[in-house]
Protein backbone atom coordinates (compact mmCIF):
# COMPACT_ATOMS: atom_id res chain seq x y z
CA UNK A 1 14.62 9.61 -51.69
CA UNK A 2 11.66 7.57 -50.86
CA UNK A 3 12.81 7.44 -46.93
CA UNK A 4 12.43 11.44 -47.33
CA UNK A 5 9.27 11.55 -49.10
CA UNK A 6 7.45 9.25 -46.32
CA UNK A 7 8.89 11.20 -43.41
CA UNK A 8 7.81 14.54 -45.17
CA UNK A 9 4.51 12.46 -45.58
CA UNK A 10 4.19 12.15 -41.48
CA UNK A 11 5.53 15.33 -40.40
CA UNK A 12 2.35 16.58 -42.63
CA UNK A 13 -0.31 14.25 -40.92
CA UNK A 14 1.34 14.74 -37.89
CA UNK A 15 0.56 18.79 -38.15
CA UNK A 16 -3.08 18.23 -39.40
CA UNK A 17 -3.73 15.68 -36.32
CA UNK A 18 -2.26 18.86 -33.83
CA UNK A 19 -4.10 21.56 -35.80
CA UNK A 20 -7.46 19.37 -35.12
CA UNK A 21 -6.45 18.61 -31.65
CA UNK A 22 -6.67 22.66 -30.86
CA UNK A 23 -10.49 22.82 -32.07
CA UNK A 24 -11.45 19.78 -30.10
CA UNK A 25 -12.78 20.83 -26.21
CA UNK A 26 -13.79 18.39 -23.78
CA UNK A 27 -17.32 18.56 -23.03
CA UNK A 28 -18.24 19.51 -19.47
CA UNK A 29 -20.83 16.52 -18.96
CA UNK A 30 -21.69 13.36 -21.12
CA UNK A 31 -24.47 15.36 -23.73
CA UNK A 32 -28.34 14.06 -22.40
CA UNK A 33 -29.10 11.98 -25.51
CA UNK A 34 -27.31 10.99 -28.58
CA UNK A 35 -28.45 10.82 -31.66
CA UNK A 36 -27.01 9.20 -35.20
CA UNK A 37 -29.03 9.09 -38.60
CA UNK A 38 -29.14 7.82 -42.04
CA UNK A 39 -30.78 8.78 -45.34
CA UNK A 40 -33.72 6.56 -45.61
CA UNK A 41 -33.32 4.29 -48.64
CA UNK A 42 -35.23 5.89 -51.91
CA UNK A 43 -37.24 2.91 -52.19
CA UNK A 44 -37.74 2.70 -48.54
CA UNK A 45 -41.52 2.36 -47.57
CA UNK A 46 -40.63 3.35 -44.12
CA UNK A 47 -43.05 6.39 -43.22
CA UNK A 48 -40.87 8.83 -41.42
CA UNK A 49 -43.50 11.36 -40.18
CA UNK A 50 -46.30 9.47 -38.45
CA UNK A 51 -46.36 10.36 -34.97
CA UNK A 52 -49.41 8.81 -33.87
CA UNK A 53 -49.49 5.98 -36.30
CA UNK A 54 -52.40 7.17 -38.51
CA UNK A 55 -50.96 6.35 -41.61
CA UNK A 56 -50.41 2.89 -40.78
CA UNK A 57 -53.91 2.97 -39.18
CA UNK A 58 -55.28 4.13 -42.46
CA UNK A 59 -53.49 1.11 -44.54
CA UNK A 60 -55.43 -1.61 -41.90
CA UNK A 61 -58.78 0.62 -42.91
CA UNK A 62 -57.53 0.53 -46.65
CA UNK A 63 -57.76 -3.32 -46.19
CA UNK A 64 -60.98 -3.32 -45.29
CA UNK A 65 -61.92 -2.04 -47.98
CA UNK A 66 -60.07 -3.87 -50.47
CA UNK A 67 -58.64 -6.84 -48.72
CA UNK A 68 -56.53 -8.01 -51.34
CA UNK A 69 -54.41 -5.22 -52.16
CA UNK A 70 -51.78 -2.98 -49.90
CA UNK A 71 -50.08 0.17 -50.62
CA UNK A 72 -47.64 -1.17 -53.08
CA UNK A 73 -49.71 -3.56 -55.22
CA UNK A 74 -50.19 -0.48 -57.66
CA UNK A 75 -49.45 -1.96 -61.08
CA UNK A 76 -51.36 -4.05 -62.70
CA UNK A 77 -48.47 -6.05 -65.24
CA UNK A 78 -46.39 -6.03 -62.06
CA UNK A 79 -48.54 -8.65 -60.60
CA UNK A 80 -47.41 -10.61 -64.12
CA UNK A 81 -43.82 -9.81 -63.96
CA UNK A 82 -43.24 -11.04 -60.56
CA UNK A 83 -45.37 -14.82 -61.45
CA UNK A 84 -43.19 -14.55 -64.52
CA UNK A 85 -40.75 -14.61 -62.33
CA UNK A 86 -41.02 -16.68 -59.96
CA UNK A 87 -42.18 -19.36 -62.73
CA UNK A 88 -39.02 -18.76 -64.28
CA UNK A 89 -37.68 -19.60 -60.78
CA UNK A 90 -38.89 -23.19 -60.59
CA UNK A 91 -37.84 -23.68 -64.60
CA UNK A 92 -34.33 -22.88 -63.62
CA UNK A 93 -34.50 -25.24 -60.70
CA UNK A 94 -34.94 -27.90 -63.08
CA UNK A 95 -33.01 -26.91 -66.30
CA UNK A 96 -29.70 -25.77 -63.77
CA UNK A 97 -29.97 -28.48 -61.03
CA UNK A 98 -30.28 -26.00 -58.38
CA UNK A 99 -31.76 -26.11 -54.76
CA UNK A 100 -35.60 -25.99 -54.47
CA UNK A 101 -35.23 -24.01 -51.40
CA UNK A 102 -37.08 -20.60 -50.97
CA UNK A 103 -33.89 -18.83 -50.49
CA UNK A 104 -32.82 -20.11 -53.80
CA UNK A 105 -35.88 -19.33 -55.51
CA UNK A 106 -35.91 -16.13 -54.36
CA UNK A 107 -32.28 -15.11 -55.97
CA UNK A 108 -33.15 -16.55 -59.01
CA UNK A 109 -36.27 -14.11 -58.87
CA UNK A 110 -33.90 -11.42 -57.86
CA UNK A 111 -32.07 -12.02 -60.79
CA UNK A 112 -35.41 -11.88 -63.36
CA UNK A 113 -36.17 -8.47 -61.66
CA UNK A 114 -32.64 -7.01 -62.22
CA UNK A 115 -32.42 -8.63 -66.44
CA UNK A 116 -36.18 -7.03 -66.59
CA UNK A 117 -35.48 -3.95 -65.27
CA UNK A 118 -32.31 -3.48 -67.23
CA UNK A 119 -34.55 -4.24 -70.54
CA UNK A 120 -36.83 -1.23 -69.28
CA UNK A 121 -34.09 0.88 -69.11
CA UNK A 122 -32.38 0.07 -72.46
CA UNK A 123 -36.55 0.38 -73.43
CA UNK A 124 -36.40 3.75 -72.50
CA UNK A 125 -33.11 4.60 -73.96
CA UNK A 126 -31.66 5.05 -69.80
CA UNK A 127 -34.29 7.83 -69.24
CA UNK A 128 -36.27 6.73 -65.91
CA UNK A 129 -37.32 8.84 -63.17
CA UNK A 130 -39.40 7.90 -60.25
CA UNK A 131 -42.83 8.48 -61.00
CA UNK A 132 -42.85 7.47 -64.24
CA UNK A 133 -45.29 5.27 -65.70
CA UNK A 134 -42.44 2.99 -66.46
CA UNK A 135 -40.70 3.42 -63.23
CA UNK A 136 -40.02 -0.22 -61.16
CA UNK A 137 -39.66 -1.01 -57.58
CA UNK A 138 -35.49 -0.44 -57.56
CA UNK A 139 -35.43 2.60 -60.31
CA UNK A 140 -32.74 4.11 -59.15
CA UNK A 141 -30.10 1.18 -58.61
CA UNK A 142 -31.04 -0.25 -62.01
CA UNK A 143 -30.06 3.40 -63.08
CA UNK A 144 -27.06 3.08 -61.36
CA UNK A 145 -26.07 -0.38 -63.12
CA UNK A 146 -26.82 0.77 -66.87
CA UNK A 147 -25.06 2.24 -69.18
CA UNK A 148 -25.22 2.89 -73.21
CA UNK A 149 -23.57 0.72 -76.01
CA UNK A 150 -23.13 -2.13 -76.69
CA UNK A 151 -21.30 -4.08 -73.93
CA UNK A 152 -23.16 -6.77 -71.94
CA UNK A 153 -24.37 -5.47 -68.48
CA UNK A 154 -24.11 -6.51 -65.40
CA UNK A 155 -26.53 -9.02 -63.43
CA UNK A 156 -25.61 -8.73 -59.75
CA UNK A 157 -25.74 -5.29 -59.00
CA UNK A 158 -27.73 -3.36 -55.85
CA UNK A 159 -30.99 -3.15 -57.38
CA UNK A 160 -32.52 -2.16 -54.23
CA UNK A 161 -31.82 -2.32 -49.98
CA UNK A 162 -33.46 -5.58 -48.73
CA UNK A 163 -34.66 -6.43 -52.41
CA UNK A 164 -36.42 -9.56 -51.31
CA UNK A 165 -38.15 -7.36 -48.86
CA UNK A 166 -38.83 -4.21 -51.15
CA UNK A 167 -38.64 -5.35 -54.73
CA UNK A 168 -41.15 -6.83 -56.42
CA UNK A 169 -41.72 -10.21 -54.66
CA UNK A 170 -41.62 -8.37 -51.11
CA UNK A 171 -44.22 -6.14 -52.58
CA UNK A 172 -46.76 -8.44 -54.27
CA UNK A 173 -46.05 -11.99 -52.29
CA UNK A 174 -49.09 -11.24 -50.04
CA UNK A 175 -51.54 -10.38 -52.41
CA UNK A 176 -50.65 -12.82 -55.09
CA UNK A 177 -51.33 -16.11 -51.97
CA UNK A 178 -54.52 -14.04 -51.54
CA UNK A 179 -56.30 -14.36 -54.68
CA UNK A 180 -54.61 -17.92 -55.07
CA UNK A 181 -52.04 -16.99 -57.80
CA UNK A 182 -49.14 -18.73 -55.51
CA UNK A 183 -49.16 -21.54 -53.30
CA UNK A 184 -49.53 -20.28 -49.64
CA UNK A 185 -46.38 -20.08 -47.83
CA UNK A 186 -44.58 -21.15 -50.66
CA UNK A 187 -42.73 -19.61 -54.29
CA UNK A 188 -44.71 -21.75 -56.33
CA UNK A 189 -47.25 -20.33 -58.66
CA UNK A 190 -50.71 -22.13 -59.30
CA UNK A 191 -52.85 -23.20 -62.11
CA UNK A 192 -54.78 -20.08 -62.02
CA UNK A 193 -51.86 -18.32 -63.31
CA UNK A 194 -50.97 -20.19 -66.25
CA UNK A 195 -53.65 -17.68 -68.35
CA UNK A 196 -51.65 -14.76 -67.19
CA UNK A 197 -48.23 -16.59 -67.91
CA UNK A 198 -49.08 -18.45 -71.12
CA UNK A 199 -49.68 -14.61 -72.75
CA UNK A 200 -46.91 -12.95 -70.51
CA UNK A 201 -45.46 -11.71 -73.69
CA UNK A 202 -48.07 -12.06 -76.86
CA UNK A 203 -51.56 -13.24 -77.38
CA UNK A 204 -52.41 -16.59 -78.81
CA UNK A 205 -51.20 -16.91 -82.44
CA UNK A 206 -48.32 -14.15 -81.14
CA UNK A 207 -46.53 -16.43 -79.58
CA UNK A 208 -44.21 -18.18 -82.26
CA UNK A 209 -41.18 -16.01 -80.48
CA UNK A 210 -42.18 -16.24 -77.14
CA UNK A 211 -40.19 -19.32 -76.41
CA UNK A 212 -36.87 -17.19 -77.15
CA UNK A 213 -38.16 -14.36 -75.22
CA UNK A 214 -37.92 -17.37 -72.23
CA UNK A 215 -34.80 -19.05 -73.29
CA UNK A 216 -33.28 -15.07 -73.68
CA UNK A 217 -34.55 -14.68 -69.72
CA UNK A 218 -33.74 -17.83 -68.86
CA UNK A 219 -29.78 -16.53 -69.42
CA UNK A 220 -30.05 -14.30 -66.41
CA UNK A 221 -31.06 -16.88 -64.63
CA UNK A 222 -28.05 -18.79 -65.39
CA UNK A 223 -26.16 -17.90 -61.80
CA UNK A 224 -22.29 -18.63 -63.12
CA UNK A 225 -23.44 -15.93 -65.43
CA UNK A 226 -22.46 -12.14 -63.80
CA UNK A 227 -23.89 -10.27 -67.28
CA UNK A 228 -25.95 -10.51 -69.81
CA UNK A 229 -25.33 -9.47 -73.48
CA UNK A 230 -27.84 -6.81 -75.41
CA UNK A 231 -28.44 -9.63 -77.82
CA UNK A 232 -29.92 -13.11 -78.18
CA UNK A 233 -30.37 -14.37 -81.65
CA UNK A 234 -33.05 -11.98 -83.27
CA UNK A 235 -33.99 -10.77 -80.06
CA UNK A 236 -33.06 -7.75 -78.12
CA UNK A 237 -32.94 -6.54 -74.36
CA UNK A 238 -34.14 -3.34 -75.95
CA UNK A 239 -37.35 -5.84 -77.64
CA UNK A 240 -37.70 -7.37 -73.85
CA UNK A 241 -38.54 -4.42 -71.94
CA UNK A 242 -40.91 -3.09 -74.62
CA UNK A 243 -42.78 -6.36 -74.35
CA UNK A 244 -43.09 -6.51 -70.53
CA UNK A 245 -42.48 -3.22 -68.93
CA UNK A 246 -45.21 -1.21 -66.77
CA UNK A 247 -47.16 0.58 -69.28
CA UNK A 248 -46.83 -2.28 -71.69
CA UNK A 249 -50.42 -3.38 -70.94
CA UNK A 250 -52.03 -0.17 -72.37
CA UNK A 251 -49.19 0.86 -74.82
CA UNK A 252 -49.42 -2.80 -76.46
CA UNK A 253 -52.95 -3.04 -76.47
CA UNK A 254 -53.30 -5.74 -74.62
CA UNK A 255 -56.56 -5.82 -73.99
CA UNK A 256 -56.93 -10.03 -73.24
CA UNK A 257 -54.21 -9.76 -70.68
CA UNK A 258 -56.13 -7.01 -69.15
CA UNK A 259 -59.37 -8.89 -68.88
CA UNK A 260 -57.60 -11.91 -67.26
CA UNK A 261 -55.88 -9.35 -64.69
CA UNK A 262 -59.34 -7.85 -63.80
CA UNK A 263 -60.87 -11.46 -63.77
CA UNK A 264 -58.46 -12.38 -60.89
CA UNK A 265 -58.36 -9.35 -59.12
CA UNK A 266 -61.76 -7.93 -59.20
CA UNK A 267 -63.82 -10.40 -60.18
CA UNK A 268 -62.14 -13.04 -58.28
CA UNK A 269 -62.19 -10.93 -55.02
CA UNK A 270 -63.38 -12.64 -51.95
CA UNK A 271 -64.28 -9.91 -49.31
CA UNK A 272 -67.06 -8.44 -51.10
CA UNK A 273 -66.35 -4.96 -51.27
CA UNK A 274 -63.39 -4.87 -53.82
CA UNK A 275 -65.33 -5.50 -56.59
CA UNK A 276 -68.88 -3.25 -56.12
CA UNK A 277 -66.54 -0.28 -54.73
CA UNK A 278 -64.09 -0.78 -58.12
CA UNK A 279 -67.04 -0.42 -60.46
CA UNK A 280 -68.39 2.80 -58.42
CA UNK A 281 -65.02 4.44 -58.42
CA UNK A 282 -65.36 4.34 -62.49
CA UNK A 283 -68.32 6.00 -62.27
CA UNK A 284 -66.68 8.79 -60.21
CA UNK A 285 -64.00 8.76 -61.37
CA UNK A 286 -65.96 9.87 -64.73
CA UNK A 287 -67.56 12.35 -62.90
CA UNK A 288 -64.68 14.07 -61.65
CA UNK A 289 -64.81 12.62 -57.77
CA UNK A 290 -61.41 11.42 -57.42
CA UNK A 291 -60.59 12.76 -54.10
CA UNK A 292 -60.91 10.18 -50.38
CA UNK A 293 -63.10 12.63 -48.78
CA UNK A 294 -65.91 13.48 -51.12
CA UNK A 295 -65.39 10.31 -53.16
CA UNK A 296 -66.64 8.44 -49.44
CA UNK A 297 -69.25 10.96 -48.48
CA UNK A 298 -70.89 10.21 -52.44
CA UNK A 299 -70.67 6.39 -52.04
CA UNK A 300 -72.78 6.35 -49.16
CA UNK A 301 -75.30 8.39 -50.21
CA UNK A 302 -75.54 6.33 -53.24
CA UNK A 303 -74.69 8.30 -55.94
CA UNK A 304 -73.46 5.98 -58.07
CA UNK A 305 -75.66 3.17 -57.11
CA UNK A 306 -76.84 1.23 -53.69
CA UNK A 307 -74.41 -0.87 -52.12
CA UNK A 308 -74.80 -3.36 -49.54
CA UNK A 309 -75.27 -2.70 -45.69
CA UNK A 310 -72.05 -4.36 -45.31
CA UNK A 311 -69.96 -2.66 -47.44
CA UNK A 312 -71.92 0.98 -46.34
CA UNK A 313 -70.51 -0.12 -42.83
CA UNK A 314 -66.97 -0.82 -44.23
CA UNK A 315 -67.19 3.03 -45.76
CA UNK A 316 -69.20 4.19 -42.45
CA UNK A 317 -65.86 3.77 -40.68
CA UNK A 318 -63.20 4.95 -43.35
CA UNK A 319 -64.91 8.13 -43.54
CA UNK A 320 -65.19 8.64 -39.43
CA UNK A 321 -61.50 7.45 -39.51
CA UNK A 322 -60.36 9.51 -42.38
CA UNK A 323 -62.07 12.45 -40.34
CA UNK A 324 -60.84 11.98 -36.87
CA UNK A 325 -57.45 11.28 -38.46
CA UNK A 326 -56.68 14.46 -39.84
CA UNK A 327 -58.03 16.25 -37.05
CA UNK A 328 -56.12 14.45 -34.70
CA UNK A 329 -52.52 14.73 -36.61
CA UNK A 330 -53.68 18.34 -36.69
CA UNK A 331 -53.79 19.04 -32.92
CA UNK A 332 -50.71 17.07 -32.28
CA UNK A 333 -48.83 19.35 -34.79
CA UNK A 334 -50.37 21.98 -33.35
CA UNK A 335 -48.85 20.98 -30.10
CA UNK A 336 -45.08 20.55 -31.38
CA UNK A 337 -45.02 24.02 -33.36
CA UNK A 338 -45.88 25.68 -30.20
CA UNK A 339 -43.14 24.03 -28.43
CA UNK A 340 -40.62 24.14 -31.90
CA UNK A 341 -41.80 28.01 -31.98
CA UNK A 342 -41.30 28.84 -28.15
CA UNK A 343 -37.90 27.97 -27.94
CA UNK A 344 -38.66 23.80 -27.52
CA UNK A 345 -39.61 24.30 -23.50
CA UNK A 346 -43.42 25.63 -23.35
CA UNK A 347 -45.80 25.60 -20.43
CA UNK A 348 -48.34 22.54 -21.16
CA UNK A 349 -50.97 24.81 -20.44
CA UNK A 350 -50.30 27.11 -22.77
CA UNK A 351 -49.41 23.66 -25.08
CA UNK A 352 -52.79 22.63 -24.61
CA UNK A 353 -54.48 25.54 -25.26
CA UNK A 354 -52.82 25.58 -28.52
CA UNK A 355 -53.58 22.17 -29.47
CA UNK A 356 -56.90 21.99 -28.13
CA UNK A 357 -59.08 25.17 -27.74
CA UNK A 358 -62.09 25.21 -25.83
CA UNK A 359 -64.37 26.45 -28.84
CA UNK A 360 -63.04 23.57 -31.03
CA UNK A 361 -63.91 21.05 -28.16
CA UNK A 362 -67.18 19.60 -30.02
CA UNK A 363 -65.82 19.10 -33.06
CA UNK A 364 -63.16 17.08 -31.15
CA UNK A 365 -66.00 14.47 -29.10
CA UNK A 366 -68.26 14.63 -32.62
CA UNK A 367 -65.14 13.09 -34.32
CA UNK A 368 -64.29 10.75 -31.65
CA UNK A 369 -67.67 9.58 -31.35
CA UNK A 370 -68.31 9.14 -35.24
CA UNK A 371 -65.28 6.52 -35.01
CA UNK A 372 -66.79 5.23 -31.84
CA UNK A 373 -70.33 4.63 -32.91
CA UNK A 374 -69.34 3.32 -35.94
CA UNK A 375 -70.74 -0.34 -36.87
CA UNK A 376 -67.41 -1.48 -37.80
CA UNK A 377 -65.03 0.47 -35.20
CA UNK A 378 -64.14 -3.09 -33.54
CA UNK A 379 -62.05 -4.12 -36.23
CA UNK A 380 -59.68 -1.86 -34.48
CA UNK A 381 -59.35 -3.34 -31.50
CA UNK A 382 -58.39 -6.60 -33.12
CA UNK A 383 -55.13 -5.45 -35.06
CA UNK A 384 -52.02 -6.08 -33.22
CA UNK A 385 -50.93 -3.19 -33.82
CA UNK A 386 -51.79 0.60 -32.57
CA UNK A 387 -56.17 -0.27 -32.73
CA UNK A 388 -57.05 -0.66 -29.29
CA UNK A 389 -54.86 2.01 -28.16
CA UNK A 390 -56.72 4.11 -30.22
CA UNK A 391 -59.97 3.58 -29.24
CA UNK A 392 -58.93 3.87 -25.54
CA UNK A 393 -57.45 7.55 -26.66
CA UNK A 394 -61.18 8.37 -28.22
CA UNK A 395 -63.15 7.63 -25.34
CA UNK A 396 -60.87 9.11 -22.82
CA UNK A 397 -60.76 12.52 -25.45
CA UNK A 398 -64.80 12.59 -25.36
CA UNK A 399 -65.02 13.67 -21.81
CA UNK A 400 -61.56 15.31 -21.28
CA UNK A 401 -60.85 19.21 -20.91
CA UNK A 402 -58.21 20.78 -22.92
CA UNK A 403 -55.32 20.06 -20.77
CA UNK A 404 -56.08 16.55 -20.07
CA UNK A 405 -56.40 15.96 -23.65
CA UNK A 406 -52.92 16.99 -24.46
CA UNK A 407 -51.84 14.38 -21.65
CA UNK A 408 -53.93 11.40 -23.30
CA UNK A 409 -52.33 12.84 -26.66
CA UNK A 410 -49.11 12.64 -25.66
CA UNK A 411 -49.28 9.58 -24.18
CA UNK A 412 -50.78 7.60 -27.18
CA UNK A 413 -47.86 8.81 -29.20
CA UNK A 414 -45.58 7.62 -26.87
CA UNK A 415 -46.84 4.16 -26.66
CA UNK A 416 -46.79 4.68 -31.14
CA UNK A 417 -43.10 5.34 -30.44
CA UNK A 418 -42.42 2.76 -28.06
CA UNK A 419 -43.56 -0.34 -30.29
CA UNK A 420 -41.29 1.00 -33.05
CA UNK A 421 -38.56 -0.48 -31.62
CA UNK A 422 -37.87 1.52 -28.74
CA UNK A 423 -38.33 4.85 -30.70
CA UNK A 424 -38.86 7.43 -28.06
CA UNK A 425 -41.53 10.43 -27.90
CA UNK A 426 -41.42 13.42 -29.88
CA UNK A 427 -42.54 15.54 -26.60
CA UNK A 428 -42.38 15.10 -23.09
CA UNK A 429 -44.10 16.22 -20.02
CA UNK A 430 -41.74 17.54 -17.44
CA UNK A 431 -43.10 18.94 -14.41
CA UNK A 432 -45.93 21.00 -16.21
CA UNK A 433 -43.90 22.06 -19.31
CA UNK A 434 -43.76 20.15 -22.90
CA UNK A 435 -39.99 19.32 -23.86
CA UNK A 436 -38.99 18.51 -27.38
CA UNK A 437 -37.19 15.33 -27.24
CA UNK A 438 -36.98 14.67 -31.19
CA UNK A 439 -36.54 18.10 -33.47
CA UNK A 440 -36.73 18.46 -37.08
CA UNK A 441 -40.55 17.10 -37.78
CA UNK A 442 -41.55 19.26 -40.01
CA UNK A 443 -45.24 17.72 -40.81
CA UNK A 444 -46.92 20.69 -38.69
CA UNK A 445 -46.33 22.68 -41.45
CA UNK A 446 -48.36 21.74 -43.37
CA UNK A 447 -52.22 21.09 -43.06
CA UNK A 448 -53.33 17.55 -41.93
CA UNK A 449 -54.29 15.03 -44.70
CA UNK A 450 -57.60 13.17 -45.03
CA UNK A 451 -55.69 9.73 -45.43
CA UNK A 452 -55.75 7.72 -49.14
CA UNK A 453 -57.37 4.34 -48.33
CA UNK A 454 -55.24 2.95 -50.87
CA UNK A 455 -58.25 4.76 -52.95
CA UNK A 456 -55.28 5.85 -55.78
CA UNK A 457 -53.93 2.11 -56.05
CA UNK A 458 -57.15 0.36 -56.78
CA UNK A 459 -57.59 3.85 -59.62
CA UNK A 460 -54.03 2.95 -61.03
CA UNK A 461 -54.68 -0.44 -61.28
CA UNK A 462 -58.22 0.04 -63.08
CA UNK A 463 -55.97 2.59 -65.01
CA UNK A 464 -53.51 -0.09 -66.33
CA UNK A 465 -56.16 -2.13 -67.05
CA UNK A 466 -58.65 -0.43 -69.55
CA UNK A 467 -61.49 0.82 -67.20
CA UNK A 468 -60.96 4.29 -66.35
CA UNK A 469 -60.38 5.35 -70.01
């Protein structure tokens, strides 16, 4: 009977292979490129549609301006979760006999950020979306790994792709060495942090329970462990997250941990700028000026007070970037709808024309020359990265026609895609037409942005911290 069934079994696989074999044809010639993709992770920070490197351009220029944050250092109590962490870290060292090695540090910290984001979740009853003011660095995979009741959960789950790279320590590392929080080049937090530490979960004269809110953490930490139960003693996971999650700072009240945050992040700020620009975007951010452009153009006509030559310089260039960047992005995208919308083969005159007409030609060398002139525009030819390429492009675009432009264009994006490891160029010049090489950018679309400046950050840090109320 079973002998029958399996040959029955074949003679069906057998006719699905055939009936597949008939759709297949051979292909004439090898195809001219192949291509294979992948959904980019959801917590990915990978910037898909930059052609010309502007947006990582605009994060350098963001440093200037506030040297000791980066796109990602948006939360205020996140910059006390992770040196809870990684304090934790160095207790479990001790109290489990484990390695003092980095890479054992760093899963014990992996393991904090999964038990803390599981006690946001059971928080929030499960209900977390991205962009909430809850939401953590690995939402989604800590959605993924919880579950109602009352059964323990689970501590080694996917919390996010490369978590020690993208979670929370990936995310903060640099910034926390910066303003001295952690030991440079090490996982080891410093003295300045005990403030923020000592009052990671109550105030003094709170505090008779904080040493179980530890000892409960200090379970996930335990790595024979592989979950962790809803309850320890009189405490709850449910009483964890409400203590330490993201909005906890404001929903708590917690108004001394807030000072100490803006003590060592503003006040303690070494580059000079971070702290006079903070205290000027309150003010406009009172009046209503929220937005890059405008918000730049007021601060250096001192609307909301003088600043110093050196910081006017810093702001000098953002704005000239900020400018020249969208109207760059703008004539490349220009350039690829033509040749998406003509059938992806277009004459590169007709390209350039497009992309660059002759009446808009001043408004192209003003722009370049703004960036130029600036005091500051050196700082871009010492990145690594992308700067002196892109002053080379400027000064070649000042005295260049239409058609040359598109050429000097074109070729800056190629040597963009050519440093991200050997990503080729969206377009390509063959024998006076524009090929498309890479379809399915959809950024021309859509108008050209005047970049961020990691302007929103710095506000939703001041947010979690008291001062734009």
């Amino acid at each position: 009977m079973l002998d029958r069934l399996d040959r029955t079994h074949a003679r069906s696989i057998q006719g699905v292979v055939q009936r597949v074999s008939t759709m297949l044809k051979a292909l004439k010639a090898p195809p001219g490129a192949l291509f294979w993709s992948a959904p980019l992770s959801a917590d990915s920070d990978f910037t898909a549609e930059d052609p010309l490197a502007l947006d990582y351009l605009g994060q350098q220029v963001g440093l200037w301006l506030f040297q000791g944050f980066t796109t990602r250092t948006g939360r205020a109590q996140n910059y006390a979760v992770v040196l809870y962490g990684l304090s934790l870290a160095d207790k479990a060292v001790r109290k489990y006999g484990y390695l003092g090695d980095d890479e054992t540090r760093t899963r014990l910290f992996e393991r904090w950020e999964r038990f803390w984001a599981l006690a946001t979740l059971e928080s929030r009853n499960g209900e977390l979306e991205r962009g909430d003011e809850d939401a953590m660095r690995g939402v989604r995979g800590a959605t993924r790994a919880w579950f109602s009741g009352p059964k323990p959960l689970p501590l080694d789950f996917p919390l996010i792709s490369r978590q020690s790279e993208l979670g929370g320590l990936g995310a903060y590392l640099t910034s926390l060495r910066e303003y001295g929080l952690v030991f440079s080049g090490s996982l080891r937090v410093t003295p300045a942090a005990n403030g923020i530490l000592e009052a990671f979960w109550s105030e003094q004269g709170e505090r008779e329970t904080a040493h179980l809110y530890e000892d409960y953490a200090m379970e996930a930490l335990d790595l024979s462990r592989s979950k962790i139960d809803r309850k320890f003693g009189r405490l709850t996971l449910r009483g964890i997250g409400e203590a330490s999650r993201l909005s906890s700072l404001v929903k708590r009240n917690r108004t001394q941990q807030q000072t100490r945050l803006w003590e060592v992040l503003f006040l303690g700020a070494r580059d000079g700028s971070t702290l006079p620009l903070a205290e000027q975007l309150i003010s406009a951010h009172k009046d209503g000026v929220d937005d890059a452009e405008p918000l730049l153009e007021n601060l250096l006509v001192g609307r909301w007070g003088t600043l110093s030559s050196a910081v006017s310089a810093k702001l000098d260039v953002a704005l000239a970037f900020g400018r020249l960047a969208r109207l760059l992005l703008d004539r490349f995208d220009r350039a690829y709808g033509y040749v998406d919308q003509h059938g992806w083969v277009a004459v590169a005159d007709a390209v350039a024309n497009a992309a660059f007409p002759a009446d808009e030609m001043e408004e192209l060398r003003f722009a370049c020359n703004g960036v130029l002139e600036a005091t500051e525009s050196n700082r871009f030819r010492q990145l690594q990265f992308h700067g002196p390429e892109l002053l080379t492009l400027l000064s070649k675009l000042t005295f260049s026609g239409p058609r040359d432009c598109i050429d000097h264009l074109l070729q800056f994006h190629r040597s963009v895609q050519r440093s991200r490891r050997g990503g080729g160029a969206w377009l390509r010049d063959e024998q006076g037409k524009i090929v498309m090489q890479v379809p399915g950018y959809n950024g021309y679309k859509s108008d050209a942005a005047f970049p961020g400046f990691k302007l929103n950050v710095v506000r939703q840090l001041l947010n979690d911290l008291g001062r734009l109320s």
